[in-house]
C-alpha atoms as a PDB file:
ATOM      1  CA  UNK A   1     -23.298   0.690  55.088  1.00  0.00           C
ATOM      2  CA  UNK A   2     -25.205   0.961  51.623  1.00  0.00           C
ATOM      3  CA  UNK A   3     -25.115  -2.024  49.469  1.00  0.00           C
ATOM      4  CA  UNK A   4     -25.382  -0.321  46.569  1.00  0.00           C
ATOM      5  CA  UNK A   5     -21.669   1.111  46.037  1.00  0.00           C
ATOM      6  CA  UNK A   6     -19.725   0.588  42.994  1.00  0.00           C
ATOM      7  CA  UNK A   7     -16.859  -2.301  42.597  1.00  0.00           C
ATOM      8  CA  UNK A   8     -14.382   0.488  42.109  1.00  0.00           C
ATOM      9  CA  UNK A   9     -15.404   2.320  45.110  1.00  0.00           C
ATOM     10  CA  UNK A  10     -15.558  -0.611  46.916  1.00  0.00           C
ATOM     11  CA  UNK A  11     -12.211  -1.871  45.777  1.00  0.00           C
ATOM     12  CA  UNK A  12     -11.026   1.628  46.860  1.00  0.00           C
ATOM     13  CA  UNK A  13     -12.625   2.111  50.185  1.00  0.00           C
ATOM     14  CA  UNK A  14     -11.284  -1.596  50.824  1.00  0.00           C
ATOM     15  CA  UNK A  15      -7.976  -0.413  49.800  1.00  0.00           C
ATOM     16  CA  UNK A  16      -7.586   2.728  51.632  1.00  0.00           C
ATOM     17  CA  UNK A  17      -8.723   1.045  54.871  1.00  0.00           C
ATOM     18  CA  UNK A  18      -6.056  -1.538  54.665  1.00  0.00           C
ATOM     19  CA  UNK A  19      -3.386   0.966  53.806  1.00  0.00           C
ATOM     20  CA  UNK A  20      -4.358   2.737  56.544  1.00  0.00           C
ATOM     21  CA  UNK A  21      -4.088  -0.616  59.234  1.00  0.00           C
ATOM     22  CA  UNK A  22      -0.613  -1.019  57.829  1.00  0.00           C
ATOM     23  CA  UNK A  23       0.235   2.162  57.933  1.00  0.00           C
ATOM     24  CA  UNK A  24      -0.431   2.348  61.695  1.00  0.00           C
ATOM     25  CA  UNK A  25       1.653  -0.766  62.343  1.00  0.00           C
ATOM     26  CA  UNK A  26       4.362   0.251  60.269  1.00  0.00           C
ATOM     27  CA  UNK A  27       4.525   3.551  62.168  1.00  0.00           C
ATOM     28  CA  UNK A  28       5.042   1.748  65.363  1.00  0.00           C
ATOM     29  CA  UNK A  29       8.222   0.277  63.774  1.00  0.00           C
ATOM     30  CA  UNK A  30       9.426   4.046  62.539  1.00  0.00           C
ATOM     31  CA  UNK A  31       8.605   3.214  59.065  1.00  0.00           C
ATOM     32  CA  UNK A  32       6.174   4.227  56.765  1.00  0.00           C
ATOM     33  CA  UNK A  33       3.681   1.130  55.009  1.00  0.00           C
ATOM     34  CA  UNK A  34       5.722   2.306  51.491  1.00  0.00           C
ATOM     35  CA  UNK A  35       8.957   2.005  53.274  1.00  0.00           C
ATOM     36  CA  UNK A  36       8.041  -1.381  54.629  1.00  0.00           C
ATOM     37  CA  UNK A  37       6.400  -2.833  51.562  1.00  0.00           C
ATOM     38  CA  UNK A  38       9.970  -2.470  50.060  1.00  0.00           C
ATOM     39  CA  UNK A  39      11.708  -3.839  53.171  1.00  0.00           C
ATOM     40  CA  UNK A  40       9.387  -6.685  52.674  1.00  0.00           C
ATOM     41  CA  UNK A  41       9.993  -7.551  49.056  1.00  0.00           C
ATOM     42  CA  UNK A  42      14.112  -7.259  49.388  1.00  0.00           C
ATOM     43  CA  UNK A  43      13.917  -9.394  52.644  1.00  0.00           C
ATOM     44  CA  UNK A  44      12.029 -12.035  50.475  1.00  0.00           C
ATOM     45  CA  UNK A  45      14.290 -11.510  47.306  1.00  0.00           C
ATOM     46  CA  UNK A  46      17.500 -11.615  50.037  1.00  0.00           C
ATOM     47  CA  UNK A  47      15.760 -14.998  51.634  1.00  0.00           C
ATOM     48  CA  UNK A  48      15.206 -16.850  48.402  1.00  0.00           C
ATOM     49  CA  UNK A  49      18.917 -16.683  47.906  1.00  0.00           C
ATOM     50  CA  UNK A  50      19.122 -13.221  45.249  1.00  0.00           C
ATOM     51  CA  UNK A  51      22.618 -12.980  44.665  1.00  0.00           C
ATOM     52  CA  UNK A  52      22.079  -9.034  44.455  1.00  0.00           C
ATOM     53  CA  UNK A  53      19.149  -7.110  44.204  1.00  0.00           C
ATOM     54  CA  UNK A  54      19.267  -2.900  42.909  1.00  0.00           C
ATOM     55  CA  UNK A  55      16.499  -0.734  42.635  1.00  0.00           C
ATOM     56  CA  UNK A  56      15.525  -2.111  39.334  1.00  0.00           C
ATOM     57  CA  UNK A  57      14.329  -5.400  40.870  1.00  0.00           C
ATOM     58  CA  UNK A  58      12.579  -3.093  43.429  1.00  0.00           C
ATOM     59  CA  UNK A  59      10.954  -1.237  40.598  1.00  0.00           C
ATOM     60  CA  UNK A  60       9.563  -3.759  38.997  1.00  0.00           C
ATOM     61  CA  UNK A  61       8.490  -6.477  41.692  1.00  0.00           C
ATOM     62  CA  UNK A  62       6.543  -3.197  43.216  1.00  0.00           C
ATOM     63  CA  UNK A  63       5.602  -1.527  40.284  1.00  0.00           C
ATOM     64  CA  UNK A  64       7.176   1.653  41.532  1.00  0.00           C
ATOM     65  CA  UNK A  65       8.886   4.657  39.267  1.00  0.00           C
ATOM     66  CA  UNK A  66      12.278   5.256  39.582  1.00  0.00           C
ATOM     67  CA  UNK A  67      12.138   8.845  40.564  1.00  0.00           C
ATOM     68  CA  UNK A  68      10.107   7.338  43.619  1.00  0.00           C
ATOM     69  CA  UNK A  69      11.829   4.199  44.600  1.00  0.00           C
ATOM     70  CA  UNK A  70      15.396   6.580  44.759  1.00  0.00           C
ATOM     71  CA  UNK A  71      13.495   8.327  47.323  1.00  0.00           C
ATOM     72  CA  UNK A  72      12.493   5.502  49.145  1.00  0.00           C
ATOM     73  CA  UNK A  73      15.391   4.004  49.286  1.00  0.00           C
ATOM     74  CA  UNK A  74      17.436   7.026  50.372  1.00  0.00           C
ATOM     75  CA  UNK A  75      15.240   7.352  53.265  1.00  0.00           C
ATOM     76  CA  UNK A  76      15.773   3.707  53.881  1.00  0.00           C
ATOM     77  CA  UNK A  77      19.743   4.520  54.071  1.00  0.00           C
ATOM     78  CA  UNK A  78      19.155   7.370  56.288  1.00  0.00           C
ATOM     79  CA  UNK A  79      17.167   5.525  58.530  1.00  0.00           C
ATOM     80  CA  UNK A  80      19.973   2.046  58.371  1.00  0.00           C
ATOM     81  CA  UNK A  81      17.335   0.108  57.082  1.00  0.00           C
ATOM     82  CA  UNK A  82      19.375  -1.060  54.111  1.00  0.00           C
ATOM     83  CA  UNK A  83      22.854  -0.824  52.866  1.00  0.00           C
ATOM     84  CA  UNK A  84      23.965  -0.140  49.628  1.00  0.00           C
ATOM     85  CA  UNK A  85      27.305  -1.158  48.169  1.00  0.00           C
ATOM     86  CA  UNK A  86      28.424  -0.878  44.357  1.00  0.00           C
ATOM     87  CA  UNK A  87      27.458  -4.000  42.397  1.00  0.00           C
ATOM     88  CA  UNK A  88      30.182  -6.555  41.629  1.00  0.00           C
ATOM     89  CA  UNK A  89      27.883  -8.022  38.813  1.00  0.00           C
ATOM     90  CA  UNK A  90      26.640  -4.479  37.227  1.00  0.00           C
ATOM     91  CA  UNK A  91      29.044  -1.387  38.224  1.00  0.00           C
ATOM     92  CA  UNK A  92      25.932   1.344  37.017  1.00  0.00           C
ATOM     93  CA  UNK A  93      23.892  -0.618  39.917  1.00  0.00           C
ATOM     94  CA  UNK A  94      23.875  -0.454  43.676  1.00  0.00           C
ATOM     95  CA  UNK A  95      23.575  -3.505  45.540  1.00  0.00           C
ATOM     96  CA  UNK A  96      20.979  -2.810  48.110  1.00  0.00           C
ATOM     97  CA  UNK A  97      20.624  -5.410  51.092  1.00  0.00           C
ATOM     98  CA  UNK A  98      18.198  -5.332  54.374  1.00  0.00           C
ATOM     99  CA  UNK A  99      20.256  -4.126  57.150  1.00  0.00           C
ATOM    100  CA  UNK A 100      20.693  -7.501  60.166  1.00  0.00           C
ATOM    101  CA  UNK A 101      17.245  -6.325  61.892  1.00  0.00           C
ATOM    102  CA  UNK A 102      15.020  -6.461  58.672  1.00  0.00           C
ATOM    103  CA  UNK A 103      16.939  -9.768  57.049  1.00  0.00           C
ATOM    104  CA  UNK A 104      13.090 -11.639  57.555  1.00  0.00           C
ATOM    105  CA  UNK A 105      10.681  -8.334  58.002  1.00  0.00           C
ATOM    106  CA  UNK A 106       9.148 -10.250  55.111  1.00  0.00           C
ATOM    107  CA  UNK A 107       7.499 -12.936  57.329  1.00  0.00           C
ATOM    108  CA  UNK A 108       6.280 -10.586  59.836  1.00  0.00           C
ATOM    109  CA  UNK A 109       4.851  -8.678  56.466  1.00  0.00           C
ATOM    110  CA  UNK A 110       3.192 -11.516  55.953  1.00  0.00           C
ATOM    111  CA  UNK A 111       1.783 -12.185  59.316  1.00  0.00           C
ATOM    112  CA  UNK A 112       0.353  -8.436  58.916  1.00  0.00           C
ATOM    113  CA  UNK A 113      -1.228  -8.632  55.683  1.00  0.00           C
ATOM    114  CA  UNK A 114      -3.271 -11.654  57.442  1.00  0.00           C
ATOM    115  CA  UNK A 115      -3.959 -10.040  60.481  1.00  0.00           C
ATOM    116  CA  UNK A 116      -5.720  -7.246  59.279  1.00  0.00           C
ATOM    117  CA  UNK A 117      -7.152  -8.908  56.119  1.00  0.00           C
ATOM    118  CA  UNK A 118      -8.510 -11.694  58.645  1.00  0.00           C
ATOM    119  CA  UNK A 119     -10.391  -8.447  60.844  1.00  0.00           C
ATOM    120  CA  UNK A 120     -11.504  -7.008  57.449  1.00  0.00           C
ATOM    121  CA  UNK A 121     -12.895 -10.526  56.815  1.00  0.00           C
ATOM    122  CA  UNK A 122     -14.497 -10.911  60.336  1.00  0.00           C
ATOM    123  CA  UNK A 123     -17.662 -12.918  60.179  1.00  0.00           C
ATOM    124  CA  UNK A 124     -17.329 -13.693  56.494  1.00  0.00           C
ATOM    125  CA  UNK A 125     -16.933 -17.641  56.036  1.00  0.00           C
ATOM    126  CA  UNK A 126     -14.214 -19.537  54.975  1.00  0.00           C
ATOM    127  CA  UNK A 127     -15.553 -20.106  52.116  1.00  0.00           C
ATOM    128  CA  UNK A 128     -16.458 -16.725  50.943  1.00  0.00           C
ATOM    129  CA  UNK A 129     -13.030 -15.892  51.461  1.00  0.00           C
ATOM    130  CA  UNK A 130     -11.316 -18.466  49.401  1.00  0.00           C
ATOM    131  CA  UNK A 131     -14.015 -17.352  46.790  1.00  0.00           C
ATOM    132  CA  UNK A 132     -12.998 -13.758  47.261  1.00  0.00           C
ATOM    133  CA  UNK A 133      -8.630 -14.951  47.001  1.00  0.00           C
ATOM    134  CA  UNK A 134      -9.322 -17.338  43.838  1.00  0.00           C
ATOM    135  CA  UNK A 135     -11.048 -14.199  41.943  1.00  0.00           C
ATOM    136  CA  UNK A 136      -8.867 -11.714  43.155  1.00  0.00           C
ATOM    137  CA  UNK A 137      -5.677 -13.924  41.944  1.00  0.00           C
ATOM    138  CA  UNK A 138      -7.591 -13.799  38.853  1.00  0.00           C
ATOM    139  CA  UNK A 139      -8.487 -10.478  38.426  1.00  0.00           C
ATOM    140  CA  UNK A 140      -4.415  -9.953  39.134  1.00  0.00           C
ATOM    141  CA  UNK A 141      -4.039 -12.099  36.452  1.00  0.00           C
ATOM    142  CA  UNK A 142      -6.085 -10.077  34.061  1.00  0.00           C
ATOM    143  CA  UNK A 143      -4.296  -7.304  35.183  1.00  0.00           C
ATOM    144  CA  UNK A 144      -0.993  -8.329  33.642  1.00  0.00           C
ATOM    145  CA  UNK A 145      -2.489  -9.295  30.220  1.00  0.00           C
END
């Protein structure tokens, strides 16, 4: 592969790649990687002891537009991957909670995200890597500013 490509194409081929990977895995499960990336994040929310969690929270933690986390989440419903009940705290919200067999999809998330990073990574060393996750963190970082 040429040497000479662009960070941004790069950071794109890098990306698409990976999307791909997770999108294969998450089609084994009947899911789609979108559909799982929000399983993840409510399974984590639900885990670190949310109270309630709407599409709002959704929204935001994956930087996702309304118009396109309603979608998601209706497919969710349809498929009884989550269940959504009228909020006791805010009546305008639904409560929307991982249905029993996705309560800790976040850790096998997890588990996934390392698996095929750590093949994208194969024959890089450790150090490299750690390089590569302390600049990336930062360039998140600089994202947010």
């Amino acid at each position: 592969m040429e040497t000479n490509i662009a960070p941004g194409l790069r950071f794109s081929i890098l990306d698409r790649e990976f999307k791909k990977k997770l999108e294969e895995r998450a089609n084994r499960m009947g899911l789609t990687a979108v559909q799982l990336r929000v399983l993840g994040e409510l399974s984590r929310a639900e885990s670190m002891g949310a109270c309630e969690i709407n599409q709002k929270d959704l929204e935001k933690a994956l930087a996702v537009t309304h118009p396109t986390m309603t979608e998601i989440i209706k497919r969710l419903e349809k498929k009884k991957a989550v269940i959504c009940t009228q909020s006791k705290v805010d009546a305008r919200y639904k409560k929307i909670n991982c249905a029993d067999e996705y309560k800790n999809i976040h850790i096998e998330l997890k588990k996934m995200d390392w698996e095929i990073f750590n093949k994208i990574c194969a024959g890089i060393p450790e150090e490299d890597i750690q390089t590569f996750l302390k600049a990336s963190e930062k360039m998140l970082e600089n994202i947010e500013k």
